[in-house]
Protein backbone atom coordinates (compact mmCIF):
# COMPACT_ATOMS: atom_id res chain seq x y z
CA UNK A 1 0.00 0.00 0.00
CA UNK A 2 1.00 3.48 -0.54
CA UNK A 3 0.45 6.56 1.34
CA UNK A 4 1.08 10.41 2.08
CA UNK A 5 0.47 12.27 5.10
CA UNK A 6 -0.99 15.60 4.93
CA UNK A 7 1.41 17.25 7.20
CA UNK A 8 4.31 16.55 4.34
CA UNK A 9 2.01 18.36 1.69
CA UNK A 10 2.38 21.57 4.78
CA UNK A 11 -0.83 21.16 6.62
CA UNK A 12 -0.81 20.76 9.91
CA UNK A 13 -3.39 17.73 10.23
CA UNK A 14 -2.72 14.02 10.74
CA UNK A 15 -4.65 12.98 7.88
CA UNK A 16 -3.16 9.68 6.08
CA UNK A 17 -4.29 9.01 2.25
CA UNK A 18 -3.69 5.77 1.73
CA UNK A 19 -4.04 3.14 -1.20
CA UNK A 20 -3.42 0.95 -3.83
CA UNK A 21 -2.45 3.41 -6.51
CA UNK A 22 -0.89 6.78 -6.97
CA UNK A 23 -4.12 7.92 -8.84
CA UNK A 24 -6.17 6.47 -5.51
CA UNK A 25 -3.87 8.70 -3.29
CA UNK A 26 -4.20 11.72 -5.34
CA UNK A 27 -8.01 11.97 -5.57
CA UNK A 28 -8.70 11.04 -1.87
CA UNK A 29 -6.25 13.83 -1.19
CA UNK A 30 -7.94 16.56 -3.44
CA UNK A 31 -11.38 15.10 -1.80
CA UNK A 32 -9.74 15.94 1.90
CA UNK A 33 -7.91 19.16 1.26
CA UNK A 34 -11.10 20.42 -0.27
CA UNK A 35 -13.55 19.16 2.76
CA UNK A 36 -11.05 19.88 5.85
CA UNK A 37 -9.18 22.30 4.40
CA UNK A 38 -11.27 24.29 1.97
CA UNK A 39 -9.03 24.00 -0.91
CA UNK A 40 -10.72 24.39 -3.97
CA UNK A 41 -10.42 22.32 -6.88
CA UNK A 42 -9.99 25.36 -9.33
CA UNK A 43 -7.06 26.40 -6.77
CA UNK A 44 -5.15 23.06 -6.99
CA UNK A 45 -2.22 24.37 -8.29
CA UNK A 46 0.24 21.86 -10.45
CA UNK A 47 2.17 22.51 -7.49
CA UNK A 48 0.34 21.61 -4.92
CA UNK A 49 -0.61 18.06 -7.22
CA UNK A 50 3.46 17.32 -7.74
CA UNK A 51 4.41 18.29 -4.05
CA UNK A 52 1.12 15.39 -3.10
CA UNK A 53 2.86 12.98 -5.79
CA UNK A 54 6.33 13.46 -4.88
CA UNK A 55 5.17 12.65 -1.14
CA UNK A 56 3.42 9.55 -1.82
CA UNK A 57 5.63 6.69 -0.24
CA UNK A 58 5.91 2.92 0.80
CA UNK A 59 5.94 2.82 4.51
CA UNK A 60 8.64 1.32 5.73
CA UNK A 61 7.67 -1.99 7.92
């Protein structure tokens, strides 16, 4: 499984996406930072989507 914590996108929230695929991780991140965080999806920056890919990791056992 992969996942990315919200905290590494800059948020100060212990929110864990987690899933099968990169794709997975991504939307259930927009869905989050737009509910908890009122991030709108017009104001997802390419930024803000490579700094949530480039965080996405295998936890280490």
């Amino acid at each position: 499984m992969l996942r990315v914590h919200c905290k590494e996108i800059g948020f100060t929230c212990s929110f864990v996406a987690v899933g099968k695929t990169e794709e997975a991780i991504m939307w259930t991140m927009i869905e989050h930072l737009s509910r908890d965080h009122s991030v709108k999806l017009e104001d997802m920056t390419p930024q803000i989507r490579e700094k949530i890919r480039s965080s996405i990791h295998v936890p280490e056992i």
